[in-house]
N, C-alpha and C. Protein backbone atom coordinates (compact mmCIF):
# COMPACT_ATOMS: atom_id res chain seq x y z
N UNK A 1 352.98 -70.37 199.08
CA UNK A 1 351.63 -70.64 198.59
C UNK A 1 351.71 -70.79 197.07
N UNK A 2 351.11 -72.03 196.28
CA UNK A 2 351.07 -72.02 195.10
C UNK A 2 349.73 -71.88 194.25
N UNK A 3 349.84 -72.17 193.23
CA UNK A 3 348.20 -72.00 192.77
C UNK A 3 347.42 -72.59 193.00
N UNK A 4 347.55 -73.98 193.60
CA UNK A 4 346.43 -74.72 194.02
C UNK A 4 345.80 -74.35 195.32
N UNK A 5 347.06 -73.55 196.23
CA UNK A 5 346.45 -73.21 197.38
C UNK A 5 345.54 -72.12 197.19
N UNK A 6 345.99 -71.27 196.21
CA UNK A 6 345.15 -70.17 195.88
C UNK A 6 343.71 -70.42 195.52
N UNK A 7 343.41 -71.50 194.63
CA UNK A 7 342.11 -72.05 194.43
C UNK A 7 341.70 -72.73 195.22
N UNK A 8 342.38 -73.38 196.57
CA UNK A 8 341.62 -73.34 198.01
C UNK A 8 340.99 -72.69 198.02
N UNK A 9 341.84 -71.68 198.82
CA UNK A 9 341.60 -70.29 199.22
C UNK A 9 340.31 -69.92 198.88
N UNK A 10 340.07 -69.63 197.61
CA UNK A 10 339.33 -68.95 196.67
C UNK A 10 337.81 -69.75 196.85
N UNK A 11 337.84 -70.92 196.63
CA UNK A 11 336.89 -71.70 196.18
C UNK A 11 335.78 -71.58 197.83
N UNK A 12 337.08 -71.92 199.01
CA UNK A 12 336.19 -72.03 200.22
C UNK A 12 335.88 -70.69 200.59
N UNK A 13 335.95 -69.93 200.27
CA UNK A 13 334.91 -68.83 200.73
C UNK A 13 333.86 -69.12 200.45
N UNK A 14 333.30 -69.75 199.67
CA UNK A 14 331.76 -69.83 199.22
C UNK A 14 331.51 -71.00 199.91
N UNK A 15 332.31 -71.47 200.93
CA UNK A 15 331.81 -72.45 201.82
C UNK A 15 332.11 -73.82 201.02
N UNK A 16 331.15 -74.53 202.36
CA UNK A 16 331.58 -76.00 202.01
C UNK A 16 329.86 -76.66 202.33
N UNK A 17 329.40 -77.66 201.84
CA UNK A 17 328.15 -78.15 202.36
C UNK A 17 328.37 -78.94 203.16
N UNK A 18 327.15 -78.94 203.66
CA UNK A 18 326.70 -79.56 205.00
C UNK A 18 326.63 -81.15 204.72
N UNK A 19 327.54 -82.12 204.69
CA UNK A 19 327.00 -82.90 204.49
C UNK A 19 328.40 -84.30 204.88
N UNK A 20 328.00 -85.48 205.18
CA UNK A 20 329.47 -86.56 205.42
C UNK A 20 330.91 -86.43 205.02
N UNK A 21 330.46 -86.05 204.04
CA UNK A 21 331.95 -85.45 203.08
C UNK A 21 332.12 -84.69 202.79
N UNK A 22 332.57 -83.19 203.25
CA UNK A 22 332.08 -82.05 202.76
C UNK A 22 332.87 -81.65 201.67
N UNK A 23 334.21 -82.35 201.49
CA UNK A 23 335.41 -82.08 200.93
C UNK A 23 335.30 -82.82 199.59
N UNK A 24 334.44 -84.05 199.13
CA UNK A 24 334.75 -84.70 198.06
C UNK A 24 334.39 -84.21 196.95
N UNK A 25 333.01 -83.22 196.84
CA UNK A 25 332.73 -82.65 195.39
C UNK A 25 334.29 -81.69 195.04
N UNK A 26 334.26 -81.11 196.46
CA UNK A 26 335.50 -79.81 196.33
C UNK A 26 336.98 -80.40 195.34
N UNK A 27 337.22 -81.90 196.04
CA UNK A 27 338.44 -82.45 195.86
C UNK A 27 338.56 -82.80 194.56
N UNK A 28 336.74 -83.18 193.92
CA UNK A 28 337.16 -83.65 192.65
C UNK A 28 336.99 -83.02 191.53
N UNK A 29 336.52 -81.91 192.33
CA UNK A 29 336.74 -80.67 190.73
C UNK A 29 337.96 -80.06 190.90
N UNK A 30 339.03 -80.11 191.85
CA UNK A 30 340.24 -79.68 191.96
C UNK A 30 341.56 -80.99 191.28
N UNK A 31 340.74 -82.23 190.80
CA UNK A 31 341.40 -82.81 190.76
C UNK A 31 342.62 -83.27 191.92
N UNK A 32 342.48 -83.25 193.38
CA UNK A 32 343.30 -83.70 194.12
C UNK A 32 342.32 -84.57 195.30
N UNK A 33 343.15 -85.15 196.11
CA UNK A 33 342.67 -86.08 196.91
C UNK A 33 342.09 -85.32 198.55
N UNK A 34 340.94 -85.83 199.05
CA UNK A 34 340.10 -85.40 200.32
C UNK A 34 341.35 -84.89 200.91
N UNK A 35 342.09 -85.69 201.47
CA UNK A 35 343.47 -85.57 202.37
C UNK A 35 344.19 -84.81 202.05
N UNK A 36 344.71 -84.15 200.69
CA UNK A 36 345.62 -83.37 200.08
C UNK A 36 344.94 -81.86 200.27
N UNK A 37 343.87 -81.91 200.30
CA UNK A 37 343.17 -80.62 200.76
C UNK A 37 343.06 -80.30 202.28
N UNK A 38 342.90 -81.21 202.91
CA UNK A 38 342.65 -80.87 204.74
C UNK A 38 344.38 -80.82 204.86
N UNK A 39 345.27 -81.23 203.84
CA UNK A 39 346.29 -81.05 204.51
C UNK A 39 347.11 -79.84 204.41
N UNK A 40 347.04 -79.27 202.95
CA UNK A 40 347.31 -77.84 202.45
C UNK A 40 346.26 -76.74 203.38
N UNK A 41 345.21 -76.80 203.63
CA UNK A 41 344.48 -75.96 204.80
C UNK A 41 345.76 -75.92 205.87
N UNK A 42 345.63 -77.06 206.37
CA UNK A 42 346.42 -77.26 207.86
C UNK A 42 347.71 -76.43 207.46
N UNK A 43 348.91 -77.02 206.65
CA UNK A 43 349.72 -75.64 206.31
C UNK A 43 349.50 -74.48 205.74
N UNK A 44 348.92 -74.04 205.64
CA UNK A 44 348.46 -72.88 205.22
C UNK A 44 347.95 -71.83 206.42
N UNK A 45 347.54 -72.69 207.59
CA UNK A 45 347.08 -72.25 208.87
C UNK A 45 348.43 -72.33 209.76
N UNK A 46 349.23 -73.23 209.65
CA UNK A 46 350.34 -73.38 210.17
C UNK A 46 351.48 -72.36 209.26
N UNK A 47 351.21 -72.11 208.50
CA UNK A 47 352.11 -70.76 207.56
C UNK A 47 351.71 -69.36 207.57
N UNK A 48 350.51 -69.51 208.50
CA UNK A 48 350.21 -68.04 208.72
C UNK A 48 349.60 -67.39 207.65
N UNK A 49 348.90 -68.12 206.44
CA UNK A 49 348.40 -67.75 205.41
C UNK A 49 346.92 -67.36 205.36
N UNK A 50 346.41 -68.04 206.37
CA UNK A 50 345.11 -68.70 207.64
C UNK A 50 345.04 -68.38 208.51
N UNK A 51 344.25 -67.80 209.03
CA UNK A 51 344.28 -67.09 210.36
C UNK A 51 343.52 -68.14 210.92
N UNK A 52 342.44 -68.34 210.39
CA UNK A 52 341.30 -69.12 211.36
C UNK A 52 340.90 -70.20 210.04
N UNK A 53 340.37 -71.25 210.67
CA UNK A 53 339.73 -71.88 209.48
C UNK A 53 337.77 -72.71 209.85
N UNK A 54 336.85 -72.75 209.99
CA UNK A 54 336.16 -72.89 210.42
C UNK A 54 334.42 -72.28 210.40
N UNK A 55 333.52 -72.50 210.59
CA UNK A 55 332.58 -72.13 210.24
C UNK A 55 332.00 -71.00 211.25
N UNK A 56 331.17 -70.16 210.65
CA UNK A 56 330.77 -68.50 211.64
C UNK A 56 329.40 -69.02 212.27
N UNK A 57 329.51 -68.83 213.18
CA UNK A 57 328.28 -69.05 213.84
C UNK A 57 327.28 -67.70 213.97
N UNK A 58 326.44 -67.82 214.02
CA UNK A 58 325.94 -65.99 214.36
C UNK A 58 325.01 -66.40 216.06
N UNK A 59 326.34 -66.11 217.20
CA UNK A 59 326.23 -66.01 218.49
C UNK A 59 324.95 -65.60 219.52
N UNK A 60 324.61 -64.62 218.89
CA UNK A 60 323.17 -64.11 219.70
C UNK A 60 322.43 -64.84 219.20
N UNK A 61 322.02 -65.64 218.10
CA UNK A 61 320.72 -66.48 217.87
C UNK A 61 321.57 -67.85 219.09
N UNK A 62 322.35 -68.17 218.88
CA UNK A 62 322.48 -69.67 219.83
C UNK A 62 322.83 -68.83 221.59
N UNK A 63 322.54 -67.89 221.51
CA UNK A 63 322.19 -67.71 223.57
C UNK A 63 323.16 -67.09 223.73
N UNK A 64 323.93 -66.58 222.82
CA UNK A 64 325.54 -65.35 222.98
C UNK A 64 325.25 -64.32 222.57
N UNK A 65 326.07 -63.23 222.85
CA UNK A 65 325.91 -62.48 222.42
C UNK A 65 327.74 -61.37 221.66
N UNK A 66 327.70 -60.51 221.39
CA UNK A 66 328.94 -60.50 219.72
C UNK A 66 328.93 -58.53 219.49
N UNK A 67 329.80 -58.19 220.19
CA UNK A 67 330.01 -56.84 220.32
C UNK A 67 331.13 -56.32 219.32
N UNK A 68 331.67 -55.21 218.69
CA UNK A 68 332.36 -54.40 217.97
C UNK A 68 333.30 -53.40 218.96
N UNK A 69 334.20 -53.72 219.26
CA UNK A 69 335.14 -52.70 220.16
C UNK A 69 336.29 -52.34 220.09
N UNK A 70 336.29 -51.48 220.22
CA UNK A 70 338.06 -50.78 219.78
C UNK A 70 338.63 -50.33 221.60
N UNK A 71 339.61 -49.78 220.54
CA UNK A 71 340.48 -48.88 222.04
C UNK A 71 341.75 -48.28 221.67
N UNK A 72 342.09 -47.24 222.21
CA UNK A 72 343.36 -46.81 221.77
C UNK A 72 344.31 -47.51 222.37
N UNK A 73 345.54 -48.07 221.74
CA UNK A 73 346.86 -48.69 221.87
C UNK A 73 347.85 -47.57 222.09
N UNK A 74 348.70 -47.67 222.75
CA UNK A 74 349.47 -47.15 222.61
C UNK A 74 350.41 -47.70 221.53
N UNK A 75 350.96 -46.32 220.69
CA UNK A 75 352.00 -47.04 219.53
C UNK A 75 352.97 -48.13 219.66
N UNK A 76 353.73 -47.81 220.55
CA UNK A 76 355.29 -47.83 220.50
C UNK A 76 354.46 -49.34 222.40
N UNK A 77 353.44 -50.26 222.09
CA UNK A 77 353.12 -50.80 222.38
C UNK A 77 352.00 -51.97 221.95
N UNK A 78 351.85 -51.45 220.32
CA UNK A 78 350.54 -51.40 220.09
C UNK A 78 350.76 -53.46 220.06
N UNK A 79 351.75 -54.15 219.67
CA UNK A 79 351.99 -55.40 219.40
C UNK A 79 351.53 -56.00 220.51
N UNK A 80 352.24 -55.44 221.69
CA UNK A 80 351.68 -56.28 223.06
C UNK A 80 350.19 -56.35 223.65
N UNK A 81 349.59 -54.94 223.26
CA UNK A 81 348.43 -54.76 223.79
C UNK A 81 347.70 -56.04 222.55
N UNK A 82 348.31 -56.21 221.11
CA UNK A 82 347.08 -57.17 220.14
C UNK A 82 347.73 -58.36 221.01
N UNK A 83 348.30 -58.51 221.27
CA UNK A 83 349.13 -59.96 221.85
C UNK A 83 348.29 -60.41 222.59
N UNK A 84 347.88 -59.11 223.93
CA UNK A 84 347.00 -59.99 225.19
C UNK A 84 345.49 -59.95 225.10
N UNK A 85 345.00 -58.68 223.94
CA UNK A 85 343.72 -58.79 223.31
C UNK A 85 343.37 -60.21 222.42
N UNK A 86 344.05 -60.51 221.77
CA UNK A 86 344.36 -61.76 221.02
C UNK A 86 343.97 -63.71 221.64
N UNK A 87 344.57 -62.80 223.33
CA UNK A 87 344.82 -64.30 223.76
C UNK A 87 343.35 -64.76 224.10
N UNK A 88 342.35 -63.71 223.87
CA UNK A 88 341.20 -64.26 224.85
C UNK A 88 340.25 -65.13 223.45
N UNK A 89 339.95 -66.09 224.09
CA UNK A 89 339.39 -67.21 222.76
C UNK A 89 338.04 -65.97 222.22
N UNK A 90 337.44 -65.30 223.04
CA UNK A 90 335.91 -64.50 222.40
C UNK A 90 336.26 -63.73 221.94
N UNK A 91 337.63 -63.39 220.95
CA UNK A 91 337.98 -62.19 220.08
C UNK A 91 337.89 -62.80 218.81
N UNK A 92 336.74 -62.78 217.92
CA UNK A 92 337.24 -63.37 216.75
C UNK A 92 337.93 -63.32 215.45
N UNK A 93 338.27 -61.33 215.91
CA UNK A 93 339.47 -60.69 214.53
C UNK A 93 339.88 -59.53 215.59
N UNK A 94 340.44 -59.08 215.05
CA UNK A 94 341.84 -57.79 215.55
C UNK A 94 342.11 -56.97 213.97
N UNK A 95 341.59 -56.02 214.31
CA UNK A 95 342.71 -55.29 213.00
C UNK A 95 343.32 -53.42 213.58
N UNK A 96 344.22 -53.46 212.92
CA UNK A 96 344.61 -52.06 213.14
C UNK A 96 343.91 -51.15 212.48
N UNK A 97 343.44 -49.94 212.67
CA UNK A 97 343.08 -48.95 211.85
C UNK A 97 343.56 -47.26 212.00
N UNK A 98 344.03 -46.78 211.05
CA UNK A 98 344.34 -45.23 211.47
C UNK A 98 343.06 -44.05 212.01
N UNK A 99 343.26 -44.09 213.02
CA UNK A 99 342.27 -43.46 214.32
C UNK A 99 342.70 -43.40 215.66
N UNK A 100 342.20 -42.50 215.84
CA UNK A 100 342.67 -42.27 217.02
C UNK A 100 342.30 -43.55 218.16
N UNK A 101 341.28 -44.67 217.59
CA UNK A 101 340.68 -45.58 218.38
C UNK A 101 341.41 -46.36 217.47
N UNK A 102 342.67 -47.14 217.54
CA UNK A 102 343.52 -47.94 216.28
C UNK A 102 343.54 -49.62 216.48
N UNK A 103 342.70 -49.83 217.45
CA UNK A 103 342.53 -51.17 217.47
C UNK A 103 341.47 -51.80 217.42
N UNK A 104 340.44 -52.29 216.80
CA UNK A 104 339.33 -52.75 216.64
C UNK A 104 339.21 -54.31 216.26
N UNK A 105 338.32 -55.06 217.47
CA UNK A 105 338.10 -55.98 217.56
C UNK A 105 336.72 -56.59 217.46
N UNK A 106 336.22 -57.83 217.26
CA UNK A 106 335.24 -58.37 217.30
C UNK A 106 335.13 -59.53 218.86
N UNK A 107 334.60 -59.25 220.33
CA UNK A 107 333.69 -60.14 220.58
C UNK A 107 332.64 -61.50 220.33
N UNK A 108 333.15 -62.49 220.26
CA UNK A 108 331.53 -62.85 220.62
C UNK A 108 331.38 -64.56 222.00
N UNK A 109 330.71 -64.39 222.55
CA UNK A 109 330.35 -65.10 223.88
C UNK A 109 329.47 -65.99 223.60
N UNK A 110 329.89 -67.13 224.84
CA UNK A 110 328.35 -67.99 224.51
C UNK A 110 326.99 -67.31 225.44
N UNK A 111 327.56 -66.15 226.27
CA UNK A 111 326.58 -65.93 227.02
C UNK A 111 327.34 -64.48 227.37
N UNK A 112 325.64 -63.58 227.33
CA UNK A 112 325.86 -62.16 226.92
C UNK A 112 326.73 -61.53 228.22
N UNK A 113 326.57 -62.08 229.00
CA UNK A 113 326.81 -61.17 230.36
C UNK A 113 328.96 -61.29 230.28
N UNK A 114 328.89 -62.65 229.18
CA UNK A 114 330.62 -62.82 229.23
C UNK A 114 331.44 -61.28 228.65
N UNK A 115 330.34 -60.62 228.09
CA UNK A 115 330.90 -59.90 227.30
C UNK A 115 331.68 -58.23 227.72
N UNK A 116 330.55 -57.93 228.91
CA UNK A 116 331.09 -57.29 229.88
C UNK A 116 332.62 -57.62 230.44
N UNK A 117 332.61 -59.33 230.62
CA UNK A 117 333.77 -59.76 231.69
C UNK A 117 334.67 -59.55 230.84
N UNK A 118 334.73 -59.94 229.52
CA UNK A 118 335.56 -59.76 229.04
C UNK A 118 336.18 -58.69 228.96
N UNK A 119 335.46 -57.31 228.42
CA UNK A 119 335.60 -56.42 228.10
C UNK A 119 336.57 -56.00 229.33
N UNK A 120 336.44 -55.92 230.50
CA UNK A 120 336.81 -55.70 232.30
C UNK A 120 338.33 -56.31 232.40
N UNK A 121 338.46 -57.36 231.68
CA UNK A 121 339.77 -58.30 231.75
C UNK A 121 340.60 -57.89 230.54
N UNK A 122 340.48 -57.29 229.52
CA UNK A 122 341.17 -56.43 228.29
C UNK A 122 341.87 -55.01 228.75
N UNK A 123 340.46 -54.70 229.60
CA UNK A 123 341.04 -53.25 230.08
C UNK A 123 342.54 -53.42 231.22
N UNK A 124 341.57 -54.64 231.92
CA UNK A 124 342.84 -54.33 233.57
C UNK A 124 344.33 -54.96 232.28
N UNK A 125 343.67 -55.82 231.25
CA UNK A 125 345.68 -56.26 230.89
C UNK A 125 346.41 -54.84 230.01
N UNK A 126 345.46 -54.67 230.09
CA UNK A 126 345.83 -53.47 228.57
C UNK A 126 346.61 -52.48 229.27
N UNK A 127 345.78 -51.53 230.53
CA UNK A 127 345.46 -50.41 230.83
C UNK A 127 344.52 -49.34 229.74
N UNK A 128 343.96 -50.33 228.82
CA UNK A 128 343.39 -49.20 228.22
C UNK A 128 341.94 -49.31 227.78
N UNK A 129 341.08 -47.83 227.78
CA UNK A 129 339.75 -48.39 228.32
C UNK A 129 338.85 -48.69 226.89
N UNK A 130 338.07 -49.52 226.65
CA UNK A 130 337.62 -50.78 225.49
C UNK A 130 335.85 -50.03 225.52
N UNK A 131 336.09 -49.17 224.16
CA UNK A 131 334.68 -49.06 223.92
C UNK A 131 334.03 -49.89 222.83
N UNK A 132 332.71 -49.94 223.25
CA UNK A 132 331.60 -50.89 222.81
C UNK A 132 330.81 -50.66 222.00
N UNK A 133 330.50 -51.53 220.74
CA UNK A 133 330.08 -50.57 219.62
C UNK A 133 328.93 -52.24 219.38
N UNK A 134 327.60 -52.51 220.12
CA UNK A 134 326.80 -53.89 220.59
C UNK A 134 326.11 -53.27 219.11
N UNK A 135 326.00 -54.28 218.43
CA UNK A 135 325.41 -54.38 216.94
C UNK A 135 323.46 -54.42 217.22
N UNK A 136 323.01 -53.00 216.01
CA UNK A 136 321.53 -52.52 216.42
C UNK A 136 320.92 -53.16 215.34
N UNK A 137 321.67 -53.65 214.31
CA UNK A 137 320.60 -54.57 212.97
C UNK A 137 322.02 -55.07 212.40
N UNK A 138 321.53 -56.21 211.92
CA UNK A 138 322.61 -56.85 210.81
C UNK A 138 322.01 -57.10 209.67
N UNK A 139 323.35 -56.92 208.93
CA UNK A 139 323.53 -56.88 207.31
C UNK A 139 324.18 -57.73 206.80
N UNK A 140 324.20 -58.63 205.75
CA UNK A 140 324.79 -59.79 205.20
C UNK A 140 325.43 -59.19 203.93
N UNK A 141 326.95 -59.17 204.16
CA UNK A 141 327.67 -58.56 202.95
C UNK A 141 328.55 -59.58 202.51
N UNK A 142 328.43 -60.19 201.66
CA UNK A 142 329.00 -61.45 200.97
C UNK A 142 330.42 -60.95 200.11
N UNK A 143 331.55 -60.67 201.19
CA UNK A 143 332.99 -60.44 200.89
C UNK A 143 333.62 -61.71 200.58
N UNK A 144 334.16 -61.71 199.26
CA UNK A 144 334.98 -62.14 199.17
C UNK A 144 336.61 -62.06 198.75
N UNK A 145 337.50 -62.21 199.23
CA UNK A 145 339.17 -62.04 198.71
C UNK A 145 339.27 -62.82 197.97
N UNK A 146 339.61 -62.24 196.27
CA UNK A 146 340.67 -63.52 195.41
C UNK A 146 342.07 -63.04 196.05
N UNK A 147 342.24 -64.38 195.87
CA UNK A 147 343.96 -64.47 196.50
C UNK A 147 344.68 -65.09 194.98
């Protein structure tokens, strides 16, 4: 990663507008070309620098619904259990945390009842049982990482 990727990085957190080109104001205060930017994204996603690249939807207003759930891993397993938690497309982060509940994930469905199924199909791959932490008000906390 060099500095220009870094001022990717940096710049698209604050998003991109809505609009035909979303990339050209971006491209030309970076001084580089539309293409030179969708293409440093793409490696950067392909380098593992990027986890995801793409816009957040907020699920329960469009007919889904978007749960908070952990579960204990076993240690000396904990890779395989993120592996098959991972594979299901309605997980939209994974992180480890020191707790006795050390795996915490984000849900979200196009439709609420998926969320159960899901939850049912984590447990039987896992063996391990997936508590539910269904969000009672939301808060808009405008994080950003300099990289």
């Amino acid at each position: 990663m060099d500095d220009m990727d870094r001022r990717i990085i940096n710049e698209l957190q604050d998003g991109l507008p809505l609009r035909e080109r979303p990339y050209a104001q971006f491209a030309s205060d970076l001084n580089i070309s539309e293409q030179a930017i969708v293409d440093r994204i793409g490696k950067l996603l392909d380098d593992g620098y990027l986890s995801r690249f793409g816009p957040l939807y907020n699920a329960d207003r469009l007919g889904g619904a978007l749960s908070l759930c952990a579960l204990e891993a076993p240690e000396d397993g904990f890779d395989e259990a993120a592996a098959l938690v991972n594979a299901h497309p309605e997980v939209a982060h994974n992180y480890e945390r020191d707790h006795a509940l050390n795996m915490w994930f984000v849900l979200a469905t196009e439709r609420p009842e998926r969320i159960s199924q899901v939850v049912e199909e984590i447990e039987s791959e896992t063996g391990c049982a997936v508590f539910q932490f269904p969000k009672l008000e939301e808060f808009f906390v405008g994080l950003k990482l300099e990289v």
